[in-house]
PDB file of N, CA and C in Angstrom:
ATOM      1  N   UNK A   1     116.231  92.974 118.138  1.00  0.00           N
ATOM      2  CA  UNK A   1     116.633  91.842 117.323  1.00  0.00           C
ATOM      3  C   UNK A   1     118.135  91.941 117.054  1.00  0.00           C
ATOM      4  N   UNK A   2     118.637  90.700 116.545  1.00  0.00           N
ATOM      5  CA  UNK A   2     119.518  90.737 116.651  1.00  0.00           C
ATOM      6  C   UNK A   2     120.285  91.271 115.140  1.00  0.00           C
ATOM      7  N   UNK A   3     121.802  91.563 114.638  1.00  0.00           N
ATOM      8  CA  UNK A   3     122.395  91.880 113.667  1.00  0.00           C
ATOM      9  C   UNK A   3     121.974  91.284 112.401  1.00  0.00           C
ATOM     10  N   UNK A   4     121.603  91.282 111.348  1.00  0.00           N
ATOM     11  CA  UNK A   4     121.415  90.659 110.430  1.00  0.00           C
ATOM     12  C   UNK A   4     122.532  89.706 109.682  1.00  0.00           C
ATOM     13  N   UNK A   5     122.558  88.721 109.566  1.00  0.00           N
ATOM     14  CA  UNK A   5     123.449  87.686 109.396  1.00  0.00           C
ATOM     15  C   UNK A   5     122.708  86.991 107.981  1.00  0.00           C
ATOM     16  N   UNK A   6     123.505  87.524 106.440  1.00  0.00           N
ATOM     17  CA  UNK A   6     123.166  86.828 105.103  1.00  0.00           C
ATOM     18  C   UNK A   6     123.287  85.554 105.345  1.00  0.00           C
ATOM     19  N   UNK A   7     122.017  84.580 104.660  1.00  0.00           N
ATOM     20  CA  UNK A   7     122.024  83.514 104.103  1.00  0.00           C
ATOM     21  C   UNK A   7     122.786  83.097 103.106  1.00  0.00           C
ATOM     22  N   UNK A   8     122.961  81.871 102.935  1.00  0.00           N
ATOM     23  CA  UNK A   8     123.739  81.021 102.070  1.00  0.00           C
ATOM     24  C   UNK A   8     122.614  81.208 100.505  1.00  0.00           C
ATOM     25  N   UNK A   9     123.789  81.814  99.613  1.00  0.00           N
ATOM     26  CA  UNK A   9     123.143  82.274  98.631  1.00  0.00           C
ATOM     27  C   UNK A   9     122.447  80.984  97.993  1.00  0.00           C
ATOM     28  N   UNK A  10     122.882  79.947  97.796  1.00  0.00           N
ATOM     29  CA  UNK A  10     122.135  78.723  97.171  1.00  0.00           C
ATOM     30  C   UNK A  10     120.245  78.926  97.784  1.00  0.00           C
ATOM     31  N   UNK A  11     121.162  78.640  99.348  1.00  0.00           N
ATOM     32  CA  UNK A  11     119.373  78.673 100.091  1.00  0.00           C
ATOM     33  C   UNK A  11     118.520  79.400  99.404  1.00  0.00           C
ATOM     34  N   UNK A  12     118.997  81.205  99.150  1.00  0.00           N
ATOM     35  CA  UNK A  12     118.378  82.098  99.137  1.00  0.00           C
ATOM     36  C   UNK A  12     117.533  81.969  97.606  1.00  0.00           C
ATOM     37  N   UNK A  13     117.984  81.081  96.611  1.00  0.00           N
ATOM     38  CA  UNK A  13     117.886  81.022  95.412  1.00  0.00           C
ATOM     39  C   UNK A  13     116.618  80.004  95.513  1.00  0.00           C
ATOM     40  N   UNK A  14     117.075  78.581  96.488  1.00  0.00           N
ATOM     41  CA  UNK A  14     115.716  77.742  96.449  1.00  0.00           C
ATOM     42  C   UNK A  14     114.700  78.921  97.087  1.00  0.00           C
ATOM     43  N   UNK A  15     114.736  79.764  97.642  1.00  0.00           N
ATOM     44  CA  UNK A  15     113.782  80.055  98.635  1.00  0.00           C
ATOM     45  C   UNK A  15     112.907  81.104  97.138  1.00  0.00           C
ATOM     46  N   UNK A  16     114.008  82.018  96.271  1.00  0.00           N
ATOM     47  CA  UNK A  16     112.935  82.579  95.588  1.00  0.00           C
ATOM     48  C   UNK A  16     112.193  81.359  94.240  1.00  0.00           C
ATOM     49  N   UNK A  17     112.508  80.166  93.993  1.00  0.00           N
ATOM     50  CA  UNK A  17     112.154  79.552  93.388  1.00  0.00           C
ATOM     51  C   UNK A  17     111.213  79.228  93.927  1.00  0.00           C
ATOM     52  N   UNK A  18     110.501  78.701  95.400  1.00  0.00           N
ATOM     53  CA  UNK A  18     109.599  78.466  96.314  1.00  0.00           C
ATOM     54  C   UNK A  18     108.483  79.879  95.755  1.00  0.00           C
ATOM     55  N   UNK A  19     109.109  80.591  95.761  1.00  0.00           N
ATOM     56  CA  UNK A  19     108.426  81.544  95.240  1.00  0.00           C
ATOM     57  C   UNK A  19     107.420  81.944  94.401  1.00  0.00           C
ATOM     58  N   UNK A  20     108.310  81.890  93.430  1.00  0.00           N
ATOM     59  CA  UNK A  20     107.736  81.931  92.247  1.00  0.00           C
ATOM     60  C   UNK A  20     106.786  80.922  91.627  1.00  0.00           C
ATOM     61  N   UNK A  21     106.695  79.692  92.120  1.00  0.00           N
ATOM     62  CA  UNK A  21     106.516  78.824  92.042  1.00  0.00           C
ATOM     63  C   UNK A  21     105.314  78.453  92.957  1.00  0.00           C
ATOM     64  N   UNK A  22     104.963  79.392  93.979  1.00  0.00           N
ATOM     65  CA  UNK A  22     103.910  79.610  94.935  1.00  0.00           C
ATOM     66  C   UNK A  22     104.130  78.325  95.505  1.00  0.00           C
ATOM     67  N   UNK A  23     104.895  77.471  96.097  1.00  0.00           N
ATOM     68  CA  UNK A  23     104.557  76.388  96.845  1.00  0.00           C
ATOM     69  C   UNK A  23     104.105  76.413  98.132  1.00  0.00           C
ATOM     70  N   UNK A  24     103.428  75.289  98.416  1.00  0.00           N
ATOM     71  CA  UNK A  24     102.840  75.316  99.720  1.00  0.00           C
ATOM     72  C   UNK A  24     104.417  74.641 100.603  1.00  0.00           C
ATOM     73  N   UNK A  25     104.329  74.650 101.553  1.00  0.00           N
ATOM     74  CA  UNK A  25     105.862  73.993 102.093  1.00  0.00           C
ATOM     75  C   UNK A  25     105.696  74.403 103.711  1.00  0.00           C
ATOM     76  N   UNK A  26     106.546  73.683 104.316  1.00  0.00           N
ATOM     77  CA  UNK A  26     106.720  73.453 105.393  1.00  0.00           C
ATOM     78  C   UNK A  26     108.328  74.957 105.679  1.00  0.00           C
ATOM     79  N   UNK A  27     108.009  75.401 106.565  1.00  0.00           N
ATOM     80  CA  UNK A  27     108.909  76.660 106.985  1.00  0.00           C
ATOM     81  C   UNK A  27     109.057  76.525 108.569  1.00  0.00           C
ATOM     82  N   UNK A  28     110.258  76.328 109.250  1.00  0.00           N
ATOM     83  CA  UNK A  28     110.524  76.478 110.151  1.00  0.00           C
ATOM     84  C   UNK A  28     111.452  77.348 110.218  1.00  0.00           C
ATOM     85  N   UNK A  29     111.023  78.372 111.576  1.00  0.00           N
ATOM     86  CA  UNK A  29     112.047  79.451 111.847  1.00  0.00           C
ATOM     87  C   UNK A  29     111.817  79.653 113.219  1.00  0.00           C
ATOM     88  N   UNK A  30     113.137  80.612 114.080  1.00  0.00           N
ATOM     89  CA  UNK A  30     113.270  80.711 115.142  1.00  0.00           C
ATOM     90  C   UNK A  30     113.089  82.394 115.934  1.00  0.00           C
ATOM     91  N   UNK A  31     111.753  82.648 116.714  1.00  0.00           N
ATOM     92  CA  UNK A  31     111.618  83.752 117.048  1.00  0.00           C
ATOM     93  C   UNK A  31     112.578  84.320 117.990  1.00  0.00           C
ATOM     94  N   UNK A  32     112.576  85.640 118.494  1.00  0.00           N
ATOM     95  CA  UNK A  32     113.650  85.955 119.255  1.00  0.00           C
ATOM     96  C   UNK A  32     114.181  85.815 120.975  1.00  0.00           C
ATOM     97  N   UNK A  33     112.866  85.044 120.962  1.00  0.00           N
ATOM     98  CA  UNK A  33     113.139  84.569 122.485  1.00  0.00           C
ATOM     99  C   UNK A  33     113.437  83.064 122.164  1.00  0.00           C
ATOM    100  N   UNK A  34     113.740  82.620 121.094  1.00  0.00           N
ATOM    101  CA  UNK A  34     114.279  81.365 121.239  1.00  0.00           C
ATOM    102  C   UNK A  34     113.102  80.421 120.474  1.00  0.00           C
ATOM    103  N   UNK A  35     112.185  80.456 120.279  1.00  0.00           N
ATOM    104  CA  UNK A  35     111.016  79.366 120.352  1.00  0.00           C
ATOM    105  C   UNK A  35     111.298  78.865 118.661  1.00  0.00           C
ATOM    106  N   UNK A  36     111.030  77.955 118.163  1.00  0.00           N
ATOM    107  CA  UNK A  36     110.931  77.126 117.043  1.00  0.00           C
ATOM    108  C   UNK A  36     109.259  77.251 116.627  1.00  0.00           C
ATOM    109  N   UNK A  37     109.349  77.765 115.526  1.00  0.00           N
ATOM    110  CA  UNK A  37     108.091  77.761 114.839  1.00  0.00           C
ATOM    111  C   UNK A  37     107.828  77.209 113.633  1.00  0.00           C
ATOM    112  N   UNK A  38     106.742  76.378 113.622  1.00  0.00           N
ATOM    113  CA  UNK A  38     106.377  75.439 112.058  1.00  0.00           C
ATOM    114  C   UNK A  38     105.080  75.935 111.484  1.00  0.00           C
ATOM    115  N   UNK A  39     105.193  76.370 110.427  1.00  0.00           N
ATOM    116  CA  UNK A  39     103.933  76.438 110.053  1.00  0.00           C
ATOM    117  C   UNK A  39     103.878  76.065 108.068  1.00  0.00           C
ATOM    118  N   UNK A  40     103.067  76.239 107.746  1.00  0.00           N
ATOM    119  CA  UNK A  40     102.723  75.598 106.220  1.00  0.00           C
ATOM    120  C   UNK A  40     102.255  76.514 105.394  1.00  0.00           C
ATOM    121  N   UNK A  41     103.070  77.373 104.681  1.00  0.00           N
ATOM    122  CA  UNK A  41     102.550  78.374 103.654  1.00  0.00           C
ATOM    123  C   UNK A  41     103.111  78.278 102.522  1.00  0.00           C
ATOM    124  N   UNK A  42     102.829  79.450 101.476  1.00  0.00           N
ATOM    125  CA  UNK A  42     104.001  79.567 100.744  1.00  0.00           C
ATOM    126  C   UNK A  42     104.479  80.655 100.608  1.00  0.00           C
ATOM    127  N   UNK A  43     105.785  81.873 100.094  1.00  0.00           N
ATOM    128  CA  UNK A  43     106.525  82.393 100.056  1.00  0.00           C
ATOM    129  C   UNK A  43     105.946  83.130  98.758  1.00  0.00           C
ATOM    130  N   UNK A  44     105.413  84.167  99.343  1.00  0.00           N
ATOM    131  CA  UNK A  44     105.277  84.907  98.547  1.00  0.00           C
ATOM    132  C   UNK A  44     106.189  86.001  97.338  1.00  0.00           C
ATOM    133  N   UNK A  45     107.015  86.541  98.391  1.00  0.00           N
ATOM    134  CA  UNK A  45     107.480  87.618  98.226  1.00  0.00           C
ATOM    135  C   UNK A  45     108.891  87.446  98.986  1.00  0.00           C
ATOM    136  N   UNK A  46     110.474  87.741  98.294  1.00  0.00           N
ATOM    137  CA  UNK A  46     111.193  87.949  98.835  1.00  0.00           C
ATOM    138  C   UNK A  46     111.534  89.374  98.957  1.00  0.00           C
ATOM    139  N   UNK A  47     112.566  90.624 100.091  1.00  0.00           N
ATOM    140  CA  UNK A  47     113.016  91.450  99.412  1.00  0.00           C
ATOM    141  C   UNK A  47     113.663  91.711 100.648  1.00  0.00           C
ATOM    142  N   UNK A  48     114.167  92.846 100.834  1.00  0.00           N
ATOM    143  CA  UNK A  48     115.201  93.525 101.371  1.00  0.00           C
ATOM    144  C   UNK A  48     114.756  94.746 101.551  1.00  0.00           C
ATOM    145  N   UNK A  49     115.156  95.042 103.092  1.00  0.00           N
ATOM    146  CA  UNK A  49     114.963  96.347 103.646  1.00  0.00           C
ATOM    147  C   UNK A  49     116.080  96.850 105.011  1.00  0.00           C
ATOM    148  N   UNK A  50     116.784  97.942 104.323  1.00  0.00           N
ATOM    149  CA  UNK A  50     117.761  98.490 105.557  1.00  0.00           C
ATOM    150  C   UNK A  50     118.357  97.283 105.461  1.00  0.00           C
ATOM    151  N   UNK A  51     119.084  96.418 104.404  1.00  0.00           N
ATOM    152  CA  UNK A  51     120.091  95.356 104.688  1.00  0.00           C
ATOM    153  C   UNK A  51     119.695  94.469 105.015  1.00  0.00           C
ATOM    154  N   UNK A  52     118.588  94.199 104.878  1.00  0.00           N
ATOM    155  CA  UNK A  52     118.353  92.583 105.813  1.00  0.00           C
ATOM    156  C   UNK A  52     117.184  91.593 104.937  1.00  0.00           C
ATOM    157  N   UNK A  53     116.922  90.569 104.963  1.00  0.00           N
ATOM    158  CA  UNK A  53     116.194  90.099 103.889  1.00  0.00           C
ATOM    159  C   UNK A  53     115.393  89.458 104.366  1.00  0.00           C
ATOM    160  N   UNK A  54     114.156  89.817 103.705  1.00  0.00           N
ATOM    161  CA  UNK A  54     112.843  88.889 104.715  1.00  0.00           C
ATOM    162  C   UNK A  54     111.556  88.124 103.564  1.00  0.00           C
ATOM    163  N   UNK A  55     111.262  87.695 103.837  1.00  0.00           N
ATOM    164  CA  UNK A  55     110.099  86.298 103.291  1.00  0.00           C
ATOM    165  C   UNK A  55     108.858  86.830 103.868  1.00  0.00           C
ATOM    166  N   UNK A  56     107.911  87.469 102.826  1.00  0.00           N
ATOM    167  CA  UNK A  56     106.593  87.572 103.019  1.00  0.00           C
ATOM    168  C   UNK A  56     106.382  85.936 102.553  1.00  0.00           C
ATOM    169  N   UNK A  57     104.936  85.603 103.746  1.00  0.00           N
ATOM    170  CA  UNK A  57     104.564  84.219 103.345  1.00  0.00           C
ATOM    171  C   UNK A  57     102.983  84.652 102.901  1.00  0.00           C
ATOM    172  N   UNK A  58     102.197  83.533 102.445  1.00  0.00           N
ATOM    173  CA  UNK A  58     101.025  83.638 102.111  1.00  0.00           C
ATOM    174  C   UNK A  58     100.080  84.451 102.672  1.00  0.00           C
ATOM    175  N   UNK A  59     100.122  84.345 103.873  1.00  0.00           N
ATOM    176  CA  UNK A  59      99.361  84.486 105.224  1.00  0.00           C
ATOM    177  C   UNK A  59      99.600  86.048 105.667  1.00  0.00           C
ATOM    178  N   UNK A  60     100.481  86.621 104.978  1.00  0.00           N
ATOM    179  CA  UNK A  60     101.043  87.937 105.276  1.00  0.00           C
ATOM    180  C   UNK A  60     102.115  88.091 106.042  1.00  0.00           C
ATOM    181  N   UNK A  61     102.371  87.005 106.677  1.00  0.00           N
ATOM    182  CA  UNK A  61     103.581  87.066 108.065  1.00  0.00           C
ATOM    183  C   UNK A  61     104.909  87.158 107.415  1.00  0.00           C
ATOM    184  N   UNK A  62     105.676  88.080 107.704  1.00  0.00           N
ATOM    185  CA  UNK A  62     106.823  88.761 107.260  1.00  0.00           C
ATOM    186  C   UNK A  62     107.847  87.866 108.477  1.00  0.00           C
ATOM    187  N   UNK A  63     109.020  87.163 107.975  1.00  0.00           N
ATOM    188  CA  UNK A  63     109.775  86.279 108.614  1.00  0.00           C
ATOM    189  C   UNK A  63     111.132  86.880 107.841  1.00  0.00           C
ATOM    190  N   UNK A  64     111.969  87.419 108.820  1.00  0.00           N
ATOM    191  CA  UNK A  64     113.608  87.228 108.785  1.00  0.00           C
ATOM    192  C   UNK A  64     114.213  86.579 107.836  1.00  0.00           C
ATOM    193  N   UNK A  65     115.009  86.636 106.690  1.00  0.00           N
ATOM    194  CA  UNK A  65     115.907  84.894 106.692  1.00  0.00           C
ATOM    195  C   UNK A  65     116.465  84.161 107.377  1.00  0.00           C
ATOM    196  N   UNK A  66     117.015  85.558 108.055  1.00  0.00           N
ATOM    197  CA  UNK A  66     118.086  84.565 109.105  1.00  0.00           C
ATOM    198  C   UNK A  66     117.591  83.917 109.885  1.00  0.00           C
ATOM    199  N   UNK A  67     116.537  83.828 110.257  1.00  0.00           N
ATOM    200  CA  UNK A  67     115.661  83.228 111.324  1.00  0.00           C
ATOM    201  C   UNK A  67     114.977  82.206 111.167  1.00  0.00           C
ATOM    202  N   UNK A  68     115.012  81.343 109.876  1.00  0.00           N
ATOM    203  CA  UNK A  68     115.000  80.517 108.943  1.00  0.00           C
ATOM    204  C   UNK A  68     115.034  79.563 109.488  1.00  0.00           C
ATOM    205  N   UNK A  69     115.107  78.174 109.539  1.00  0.00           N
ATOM    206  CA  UNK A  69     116.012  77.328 109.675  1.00  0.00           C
ATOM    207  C   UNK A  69     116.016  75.461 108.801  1.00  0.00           C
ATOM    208  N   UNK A  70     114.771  75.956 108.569  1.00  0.00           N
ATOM    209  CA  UNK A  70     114.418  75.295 107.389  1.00  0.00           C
ATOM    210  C   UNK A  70     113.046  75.337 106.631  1.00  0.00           C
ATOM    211  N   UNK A  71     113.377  75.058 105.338  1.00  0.00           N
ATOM    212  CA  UNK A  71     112.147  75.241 104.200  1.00  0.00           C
ATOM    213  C   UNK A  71     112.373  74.549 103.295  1.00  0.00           C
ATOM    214  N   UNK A  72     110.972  73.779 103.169  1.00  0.00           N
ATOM    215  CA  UNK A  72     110.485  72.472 102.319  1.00  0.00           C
ATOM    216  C   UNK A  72     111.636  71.435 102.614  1.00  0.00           C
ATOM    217  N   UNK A  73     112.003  71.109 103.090  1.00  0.00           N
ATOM    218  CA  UNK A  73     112.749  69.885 103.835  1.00  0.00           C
ATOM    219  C   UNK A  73     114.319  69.865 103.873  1.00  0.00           C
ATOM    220  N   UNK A  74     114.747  71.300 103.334  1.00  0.00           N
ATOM    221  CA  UNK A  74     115.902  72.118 102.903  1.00  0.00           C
ATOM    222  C   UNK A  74     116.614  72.928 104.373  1.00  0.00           C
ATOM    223  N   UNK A  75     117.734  72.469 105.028  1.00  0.00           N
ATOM    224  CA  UNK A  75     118.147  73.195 105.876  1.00  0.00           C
ATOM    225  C   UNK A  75     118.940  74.184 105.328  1.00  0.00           C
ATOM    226  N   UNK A  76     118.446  75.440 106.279  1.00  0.00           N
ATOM    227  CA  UNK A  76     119.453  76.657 105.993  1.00  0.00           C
ATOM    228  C   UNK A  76     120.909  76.399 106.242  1.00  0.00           C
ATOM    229  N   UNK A  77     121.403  75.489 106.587  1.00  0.00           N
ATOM    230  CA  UNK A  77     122.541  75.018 106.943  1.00  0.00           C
ATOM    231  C   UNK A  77     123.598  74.129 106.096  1.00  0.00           C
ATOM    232  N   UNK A  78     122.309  73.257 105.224  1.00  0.00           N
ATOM    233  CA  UNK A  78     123.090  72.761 104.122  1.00  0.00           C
ATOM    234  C   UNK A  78     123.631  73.231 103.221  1.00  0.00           C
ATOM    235  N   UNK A  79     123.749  74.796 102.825  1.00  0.00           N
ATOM    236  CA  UNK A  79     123.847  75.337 101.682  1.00  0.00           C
ATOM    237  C   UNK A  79     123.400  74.668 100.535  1.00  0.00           C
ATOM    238  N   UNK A  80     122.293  73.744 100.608  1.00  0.00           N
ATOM    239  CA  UNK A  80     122.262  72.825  99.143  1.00  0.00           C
ATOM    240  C   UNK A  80     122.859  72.496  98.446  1.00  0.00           C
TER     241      UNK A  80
END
């Protein structure tokens, strides 16, 4: 995988509010061969390990931030 590259702290703030908040939401992110993935959970758990920050979702599936690219209709790109 590739270097870990921080999110835009705003994002990172909706994302633990998603959180806490248990929402169900729409999460798209990008695996490492390239592919776009959608699926519908909610965000359990944020945290950090060895520098890098990752999103437990409902379902158990542990997702990157950086690999993000959008959640609940919020691009990682907009900084909000």
């Amino acid at each position: 995988m590739t270097d870990y590259v921080p999110i835009n702290c705003n994002f990172h703030d909706h994302l633990e509010a998603l959180a806490t908040l248990r929402k169900q939401c729409r999460i798209v992110y990008q695996t490492a061969d390239g592919k776009l993935i959608e699926t519908f959970d909610t965000i359990a758990d944020i945290y950090t390990k060895h520098k890098e920050e990752f999103a437990v979702l409902g379902s158990g599936e542990i997702i990157r931030l950086d690999t993000l690219k959008e959640v609940d209709g919020q691009s990682i790109y907009t900084g909000l």
